[in-house]
PDB file of N, CA and C in Angstrom:
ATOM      1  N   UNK A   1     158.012 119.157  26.473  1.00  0.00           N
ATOM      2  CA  UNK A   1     158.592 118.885  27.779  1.00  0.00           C
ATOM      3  C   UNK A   1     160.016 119.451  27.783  1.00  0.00           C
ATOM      4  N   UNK A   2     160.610 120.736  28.646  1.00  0.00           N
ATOM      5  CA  UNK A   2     161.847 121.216  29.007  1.00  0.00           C
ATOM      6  C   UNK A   2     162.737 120.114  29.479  1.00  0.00           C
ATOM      7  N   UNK A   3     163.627 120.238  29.651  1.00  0.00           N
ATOM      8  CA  UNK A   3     164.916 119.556  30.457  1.00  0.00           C
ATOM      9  C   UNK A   3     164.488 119.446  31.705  1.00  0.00           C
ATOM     10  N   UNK A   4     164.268 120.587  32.402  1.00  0.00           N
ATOM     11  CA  UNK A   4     164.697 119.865  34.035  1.00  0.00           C
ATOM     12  C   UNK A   4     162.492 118.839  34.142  1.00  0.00           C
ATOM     13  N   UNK A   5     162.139 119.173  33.327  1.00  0.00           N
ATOM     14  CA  UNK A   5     161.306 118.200  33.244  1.00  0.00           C
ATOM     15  C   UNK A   5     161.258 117.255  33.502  1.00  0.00           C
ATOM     16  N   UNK A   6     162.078 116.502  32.170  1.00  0.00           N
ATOM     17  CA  UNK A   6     162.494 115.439  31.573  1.00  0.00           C
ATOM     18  C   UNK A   6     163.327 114.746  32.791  1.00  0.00           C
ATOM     19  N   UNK A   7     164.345 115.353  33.419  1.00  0.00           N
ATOM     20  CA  UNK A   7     164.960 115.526  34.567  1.00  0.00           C
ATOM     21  C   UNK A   7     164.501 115.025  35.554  1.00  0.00           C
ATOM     22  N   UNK A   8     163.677 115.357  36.135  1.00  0.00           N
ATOM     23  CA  UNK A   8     162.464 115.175  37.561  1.00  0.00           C
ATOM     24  C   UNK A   8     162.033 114.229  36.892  1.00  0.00           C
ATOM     25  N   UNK A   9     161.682 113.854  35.822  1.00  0.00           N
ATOM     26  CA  UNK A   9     160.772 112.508  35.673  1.00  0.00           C
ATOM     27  C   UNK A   9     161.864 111.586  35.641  1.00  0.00           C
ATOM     28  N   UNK A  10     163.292 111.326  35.538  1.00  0.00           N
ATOM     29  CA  UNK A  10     163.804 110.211  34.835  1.00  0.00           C
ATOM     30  C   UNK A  10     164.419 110.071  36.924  1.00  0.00           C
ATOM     31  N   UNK A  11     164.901 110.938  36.995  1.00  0.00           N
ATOM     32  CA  UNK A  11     164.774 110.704  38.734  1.00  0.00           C
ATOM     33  C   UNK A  11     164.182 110.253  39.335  1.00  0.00           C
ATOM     34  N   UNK A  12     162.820 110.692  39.405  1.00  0.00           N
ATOM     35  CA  UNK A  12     161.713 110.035  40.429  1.00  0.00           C
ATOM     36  C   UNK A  12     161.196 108.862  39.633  1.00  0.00           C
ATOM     37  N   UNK A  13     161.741 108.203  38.464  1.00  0.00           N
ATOM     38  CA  UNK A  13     161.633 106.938  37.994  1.00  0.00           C
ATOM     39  C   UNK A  13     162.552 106.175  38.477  1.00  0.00           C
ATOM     40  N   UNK A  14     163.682 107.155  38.682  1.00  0.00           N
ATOM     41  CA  UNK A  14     164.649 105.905  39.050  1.00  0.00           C
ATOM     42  C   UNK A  14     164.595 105.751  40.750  1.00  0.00           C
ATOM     43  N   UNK A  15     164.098 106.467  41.846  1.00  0.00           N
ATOM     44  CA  UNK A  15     164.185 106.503  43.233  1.00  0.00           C
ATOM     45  C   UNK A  15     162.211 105.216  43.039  1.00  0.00           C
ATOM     46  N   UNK A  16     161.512 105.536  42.575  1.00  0.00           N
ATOM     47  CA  UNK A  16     160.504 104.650  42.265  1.00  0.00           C
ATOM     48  C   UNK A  16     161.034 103.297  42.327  1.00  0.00           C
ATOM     49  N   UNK A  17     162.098 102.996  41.053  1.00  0.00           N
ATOM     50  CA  UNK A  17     162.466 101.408  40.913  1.00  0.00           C
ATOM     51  C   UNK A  17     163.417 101.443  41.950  1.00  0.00           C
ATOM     52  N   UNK A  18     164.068 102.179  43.067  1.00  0.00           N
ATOM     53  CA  UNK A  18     164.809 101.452  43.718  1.00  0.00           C
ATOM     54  C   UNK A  18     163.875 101.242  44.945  1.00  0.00           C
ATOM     55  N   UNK A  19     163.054 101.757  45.114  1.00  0.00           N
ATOM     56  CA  UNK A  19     161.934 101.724  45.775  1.00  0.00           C
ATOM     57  C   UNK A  19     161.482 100.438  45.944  1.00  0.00           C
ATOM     58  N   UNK A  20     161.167  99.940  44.725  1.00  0.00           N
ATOM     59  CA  UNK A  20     160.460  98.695  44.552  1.00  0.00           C
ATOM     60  C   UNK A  20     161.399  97.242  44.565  1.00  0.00           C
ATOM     61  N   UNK A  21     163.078  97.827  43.972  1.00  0.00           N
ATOM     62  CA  UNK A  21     164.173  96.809  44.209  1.00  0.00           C
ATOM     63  C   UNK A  21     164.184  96.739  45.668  1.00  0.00           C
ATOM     64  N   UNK A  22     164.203  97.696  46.836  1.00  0.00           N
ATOM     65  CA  UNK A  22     163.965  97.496  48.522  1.00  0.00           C
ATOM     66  C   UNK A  22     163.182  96.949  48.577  1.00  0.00           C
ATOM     67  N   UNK A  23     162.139  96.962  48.424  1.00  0.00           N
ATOM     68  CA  UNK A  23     160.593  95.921  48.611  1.00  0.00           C
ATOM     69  C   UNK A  23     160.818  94.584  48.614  1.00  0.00           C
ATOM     70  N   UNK A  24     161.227  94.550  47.585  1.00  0.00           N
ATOM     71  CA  UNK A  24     161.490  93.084  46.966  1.00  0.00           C
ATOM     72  C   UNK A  24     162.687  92.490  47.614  1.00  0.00           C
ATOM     73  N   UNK A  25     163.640  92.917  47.849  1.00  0.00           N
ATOM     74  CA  UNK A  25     164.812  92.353  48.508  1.00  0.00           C
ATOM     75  C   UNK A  25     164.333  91.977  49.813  1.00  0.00           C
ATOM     76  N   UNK A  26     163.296  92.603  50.837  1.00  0.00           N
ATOM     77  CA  UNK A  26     163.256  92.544  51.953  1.00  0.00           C
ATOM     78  C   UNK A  26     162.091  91.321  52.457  1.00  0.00           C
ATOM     79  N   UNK A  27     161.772  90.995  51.337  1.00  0.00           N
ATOM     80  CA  UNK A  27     160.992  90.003  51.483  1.00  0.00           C
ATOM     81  C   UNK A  27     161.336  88.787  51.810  1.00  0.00           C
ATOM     82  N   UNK A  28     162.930  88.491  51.120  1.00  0.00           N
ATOM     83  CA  UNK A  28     163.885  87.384  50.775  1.00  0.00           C
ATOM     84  C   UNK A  28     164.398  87.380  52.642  1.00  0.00           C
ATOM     85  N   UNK A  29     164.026  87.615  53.258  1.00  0.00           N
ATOM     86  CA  UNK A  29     164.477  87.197  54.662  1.00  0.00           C
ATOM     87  C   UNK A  29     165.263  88.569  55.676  1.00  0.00           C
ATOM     88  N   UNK A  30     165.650  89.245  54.742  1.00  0.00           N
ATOM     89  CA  UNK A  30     166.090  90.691  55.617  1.00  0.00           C
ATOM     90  C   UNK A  30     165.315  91.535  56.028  1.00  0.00           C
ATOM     91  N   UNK A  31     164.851  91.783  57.378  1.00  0.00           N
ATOM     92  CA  UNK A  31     164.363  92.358  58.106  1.00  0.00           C
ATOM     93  C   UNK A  31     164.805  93.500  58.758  1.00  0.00           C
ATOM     94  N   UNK A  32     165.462  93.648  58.216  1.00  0.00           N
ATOM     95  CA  UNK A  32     166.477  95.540  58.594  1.00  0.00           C
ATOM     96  C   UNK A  32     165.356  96.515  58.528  1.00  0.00           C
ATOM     97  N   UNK A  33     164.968  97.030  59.718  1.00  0.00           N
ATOM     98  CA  UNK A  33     163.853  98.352  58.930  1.00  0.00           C
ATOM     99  C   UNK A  33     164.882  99.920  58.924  1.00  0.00           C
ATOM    100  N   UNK A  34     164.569 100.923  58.042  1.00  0.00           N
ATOM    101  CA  UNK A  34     165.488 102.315  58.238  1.00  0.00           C
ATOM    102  C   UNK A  34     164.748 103.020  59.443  1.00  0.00           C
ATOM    103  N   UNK A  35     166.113 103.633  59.716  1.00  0.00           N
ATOM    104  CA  UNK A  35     165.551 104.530  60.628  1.00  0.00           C
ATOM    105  C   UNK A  35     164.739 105.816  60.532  1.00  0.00           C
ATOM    106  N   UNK A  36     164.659 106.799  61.591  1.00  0.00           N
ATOM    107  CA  UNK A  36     163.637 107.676  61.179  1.00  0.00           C
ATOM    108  C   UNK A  36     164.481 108.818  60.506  1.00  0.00           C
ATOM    109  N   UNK A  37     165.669 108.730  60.823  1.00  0.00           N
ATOM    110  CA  UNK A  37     166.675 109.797  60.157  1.00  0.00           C
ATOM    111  C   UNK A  37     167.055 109.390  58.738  1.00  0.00           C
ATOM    112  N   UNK A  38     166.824 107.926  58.310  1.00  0.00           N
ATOM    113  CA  UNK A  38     167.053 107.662  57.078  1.00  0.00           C
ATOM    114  C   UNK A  38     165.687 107.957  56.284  1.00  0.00           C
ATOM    115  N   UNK A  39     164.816 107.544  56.825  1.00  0.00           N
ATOM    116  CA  UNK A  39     163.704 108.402  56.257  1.00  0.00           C
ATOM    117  C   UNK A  39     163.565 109.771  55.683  1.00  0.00           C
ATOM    118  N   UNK A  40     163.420 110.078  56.924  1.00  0.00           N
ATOM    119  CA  UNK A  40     163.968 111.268  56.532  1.00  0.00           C
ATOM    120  C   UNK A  40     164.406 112.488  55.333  1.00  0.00           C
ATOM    121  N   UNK A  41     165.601 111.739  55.816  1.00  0.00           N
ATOM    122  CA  UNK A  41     166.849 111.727  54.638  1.00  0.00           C
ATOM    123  C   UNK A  41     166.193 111.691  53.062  1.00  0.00           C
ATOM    124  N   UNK A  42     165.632 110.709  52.937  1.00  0.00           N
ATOM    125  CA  UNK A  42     165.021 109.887  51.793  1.00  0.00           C
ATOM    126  C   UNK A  42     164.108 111.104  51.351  1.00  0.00           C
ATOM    127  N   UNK A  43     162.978 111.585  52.270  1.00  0.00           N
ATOM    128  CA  UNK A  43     162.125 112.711  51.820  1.00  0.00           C
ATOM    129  C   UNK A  43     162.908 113.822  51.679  1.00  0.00           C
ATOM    130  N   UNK A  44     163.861 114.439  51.966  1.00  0.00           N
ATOM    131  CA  UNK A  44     164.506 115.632  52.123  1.00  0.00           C
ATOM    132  C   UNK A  44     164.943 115.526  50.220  1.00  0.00           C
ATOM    133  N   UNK A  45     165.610 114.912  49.860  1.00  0.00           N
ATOM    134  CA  UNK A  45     166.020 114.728  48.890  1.00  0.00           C
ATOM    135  C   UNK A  45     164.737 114.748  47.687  1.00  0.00           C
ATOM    136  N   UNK A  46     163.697 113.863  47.653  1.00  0.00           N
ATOM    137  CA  UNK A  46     162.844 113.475  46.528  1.00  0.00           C
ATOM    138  C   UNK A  46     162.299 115.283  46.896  1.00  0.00           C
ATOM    139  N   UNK A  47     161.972 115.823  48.266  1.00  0.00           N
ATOM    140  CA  UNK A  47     161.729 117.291  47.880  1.00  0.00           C
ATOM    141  C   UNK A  47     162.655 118.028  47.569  1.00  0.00           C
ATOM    142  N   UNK A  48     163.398 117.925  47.225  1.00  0.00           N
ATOM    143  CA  UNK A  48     164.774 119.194  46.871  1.00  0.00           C
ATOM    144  C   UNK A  48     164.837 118.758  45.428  1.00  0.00           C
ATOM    145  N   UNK A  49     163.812 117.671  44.909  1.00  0.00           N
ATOM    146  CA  UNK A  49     164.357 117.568  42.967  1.00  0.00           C
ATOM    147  C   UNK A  49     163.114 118.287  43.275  1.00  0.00           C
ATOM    148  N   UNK A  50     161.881 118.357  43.969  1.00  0.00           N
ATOM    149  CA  UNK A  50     160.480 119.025  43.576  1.00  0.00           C
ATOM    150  C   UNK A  50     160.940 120.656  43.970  1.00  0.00           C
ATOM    151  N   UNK A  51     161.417 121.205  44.155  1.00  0.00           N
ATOM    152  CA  UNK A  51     161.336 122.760  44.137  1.00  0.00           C
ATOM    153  C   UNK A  51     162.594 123.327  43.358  1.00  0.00           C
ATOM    154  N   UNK A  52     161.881 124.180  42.221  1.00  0.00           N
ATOM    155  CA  UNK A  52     162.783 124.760  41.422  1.00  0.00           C
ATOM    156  C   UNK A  52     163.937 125.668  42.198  1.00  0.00           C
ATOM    157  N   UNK A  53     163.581 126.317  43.026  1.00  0.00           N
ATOM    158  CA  UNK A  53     164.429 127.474  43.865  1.00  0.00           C
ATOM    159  C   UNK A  53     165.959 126.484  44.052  1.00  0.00           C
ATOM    160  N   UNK A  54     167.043 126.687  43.601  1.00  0.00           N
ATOM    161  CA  UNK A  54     168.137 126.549  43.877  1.00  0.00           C
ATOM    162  C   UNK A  54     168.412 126.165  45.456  1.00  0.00           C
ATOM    163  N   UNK A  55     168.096 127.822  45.928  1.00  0.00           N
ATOM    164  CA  UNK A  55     168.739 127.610  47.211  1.00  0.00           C
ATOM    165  C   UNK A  55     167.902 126.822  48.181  1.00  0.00           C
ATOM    166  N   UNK A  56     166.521 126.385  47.608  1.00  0.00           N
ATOM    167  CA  UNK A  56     165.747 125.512  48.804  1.00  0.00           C
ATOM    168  C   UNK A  56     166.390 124.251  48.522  1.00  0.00           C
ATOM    169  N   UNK A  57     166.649 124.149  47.509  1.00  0.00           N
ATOM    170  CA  UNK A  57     166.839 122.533  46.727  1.00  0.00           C
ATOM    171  C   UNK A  57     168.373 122.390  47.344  1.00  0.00           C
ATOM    172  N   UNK A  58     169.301 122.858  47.120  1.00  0.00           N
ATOM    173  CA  UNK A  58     170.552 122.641  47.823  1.00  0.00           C
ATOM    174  C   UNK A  58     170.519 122.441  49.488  1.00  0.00           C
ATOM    175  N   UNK A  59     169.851 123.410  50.044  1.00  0.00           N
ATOM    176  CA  UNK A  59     169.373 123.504  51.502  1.00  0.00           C
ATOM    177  C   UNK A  59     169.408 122.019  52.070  1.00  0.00           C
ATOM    178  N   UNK A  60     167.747 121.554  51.144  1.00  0.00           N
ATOM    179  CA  UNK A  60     167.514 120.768  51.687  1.00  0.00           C
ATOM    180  C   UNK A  60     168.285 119.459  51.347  1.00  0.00           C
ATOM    181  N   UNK A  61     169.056 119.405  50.422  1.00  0.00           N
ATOM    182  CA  UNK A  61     169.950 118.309  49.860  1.00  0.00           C
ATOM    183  C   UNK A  61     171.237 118.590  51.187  1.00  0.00           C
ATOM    184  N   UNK A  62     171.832 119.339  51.621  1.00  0.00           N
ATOM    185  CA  UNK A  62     172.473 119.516  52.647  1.00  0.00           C
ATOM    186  C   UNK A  62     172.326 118.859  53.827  1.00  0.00           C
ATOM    187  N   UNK A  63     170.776 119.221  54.209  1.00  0.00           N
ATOM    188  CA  UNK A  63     170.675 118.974  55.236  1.00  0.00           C
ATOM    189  C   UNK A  63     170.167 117.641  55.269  1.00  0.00           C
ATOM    190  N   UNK A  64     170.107 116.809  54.314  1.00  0.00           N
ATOM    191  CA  UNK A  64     169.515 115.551  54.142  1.00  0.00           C
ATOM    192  C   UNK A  64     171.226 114.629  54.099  1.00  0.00           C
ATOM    193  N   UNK A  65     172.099 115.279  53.653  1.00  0.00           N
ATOM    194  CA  UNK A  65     173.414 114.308  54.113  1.00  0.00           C
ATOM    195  C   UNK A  65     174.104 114.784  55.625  1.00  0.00           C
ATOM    196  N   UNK A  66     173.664 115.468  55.935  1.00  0.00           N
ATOM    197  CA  UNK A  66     174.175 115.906  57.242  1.00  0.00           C
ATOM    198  C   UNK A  66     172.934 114.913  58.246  1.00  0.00           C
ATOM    199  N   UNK A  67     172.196 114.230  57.964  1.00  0.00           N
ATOM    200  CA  UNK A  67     170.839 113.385  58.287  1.00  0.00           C
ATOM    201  C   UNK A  67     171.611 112.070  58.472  1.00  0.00           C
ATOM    202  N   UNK A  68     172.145 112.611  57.241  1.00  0.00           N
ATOM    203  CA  UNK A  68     172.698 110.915  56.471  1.00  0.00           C
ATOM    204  C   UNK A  68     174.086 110.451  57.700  1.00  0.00           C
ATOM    205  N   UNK A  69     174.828 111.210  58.098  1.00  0.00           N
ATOM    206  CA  UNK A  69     176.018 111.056  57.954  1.00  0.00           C
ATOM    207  C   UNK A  69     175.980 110.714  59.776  1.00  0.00           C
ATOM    208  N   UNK A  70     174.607 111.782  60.463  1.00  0.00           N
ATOM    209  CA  UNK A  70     174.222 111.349  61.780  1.00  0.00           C
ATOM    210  C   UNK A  70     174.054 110.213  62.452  1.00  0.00           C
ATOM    211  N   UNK A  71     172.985 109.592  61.344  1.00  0.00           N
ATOM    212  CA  UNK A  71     172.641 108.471  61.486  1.00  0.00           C
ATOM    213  C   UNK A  71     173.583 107.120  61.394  1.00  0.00           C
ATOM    214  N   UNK A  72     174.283 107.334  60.074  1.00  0.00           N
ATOM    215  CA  UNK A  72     175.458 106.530  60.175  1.00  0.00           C
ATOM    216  C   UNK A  72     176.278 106.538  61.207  1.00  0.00           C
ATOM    217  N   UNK A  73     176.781 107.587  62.431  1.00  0.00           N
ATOM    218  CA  UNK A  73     177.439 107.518  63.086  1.00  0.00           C
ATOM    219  C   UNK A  73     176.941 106.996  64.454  1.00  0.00           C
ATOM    220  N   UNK A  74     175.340 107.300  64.535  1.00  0.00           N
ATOM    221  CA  UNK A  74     174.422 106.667  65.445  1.00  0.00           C
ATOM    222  C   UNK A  74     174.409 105.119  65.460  1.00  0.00           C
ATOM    223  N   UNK A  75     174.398 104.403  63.896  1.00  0.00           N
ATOM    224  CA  UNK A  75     174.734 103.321  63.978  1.00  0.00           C
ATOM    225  C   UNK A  75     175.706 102.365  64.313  1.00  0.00           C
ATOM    226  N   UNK A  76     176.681 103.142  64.287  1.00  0.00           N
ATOM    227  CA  UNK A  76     178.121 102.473  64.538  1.00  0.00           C
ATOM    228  C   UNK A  76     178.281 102.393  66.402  1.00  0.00           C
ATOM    229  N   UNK A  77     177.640 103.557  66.842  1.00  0.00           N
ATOM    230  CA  UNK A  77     177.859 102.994  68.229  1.00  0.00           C
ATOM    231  C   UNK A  77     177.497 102.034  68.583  1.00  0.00           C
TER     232      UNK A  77
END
């Protein structure tokens, strides 16, 4: 097993357990659901560790905080 292997697996282990730490928290009485831009967001990223190509992977990591940063400002109104 290479590095960025090893890499992609210890990542999508750790977005997995926070995965499952949200689950679990939301059970305890918080009813917040994300939006569709945080969604989003969320997929833009877990695909930008799945494609080796640099410039797709940055792309889409870009455009997943520029998602991020929308939405946050959507919320505040």
């Amino acid at each position: 097993m290479n590095d960025s292997n090893l890499y992609l697996l210890l990542a999508l282990t750790i977005l997995i357990a926070l995965a499952v730490l949200m689950f679990l928290s939301r059970k305890n009485g918080n009813k917040k659901k994300m939006s569709m831009l945080t969604r989003i967001s969320i997929l833009l990223v877990i695909f930008s560790m799945v494609f080796e190509d640099r410039w797709i992977a940055y792309s889409l990591l870009g455009v997943a905080v520029i998602l991020a940063v929308i939405d946050l400002i959507l919320k505040r109104r």
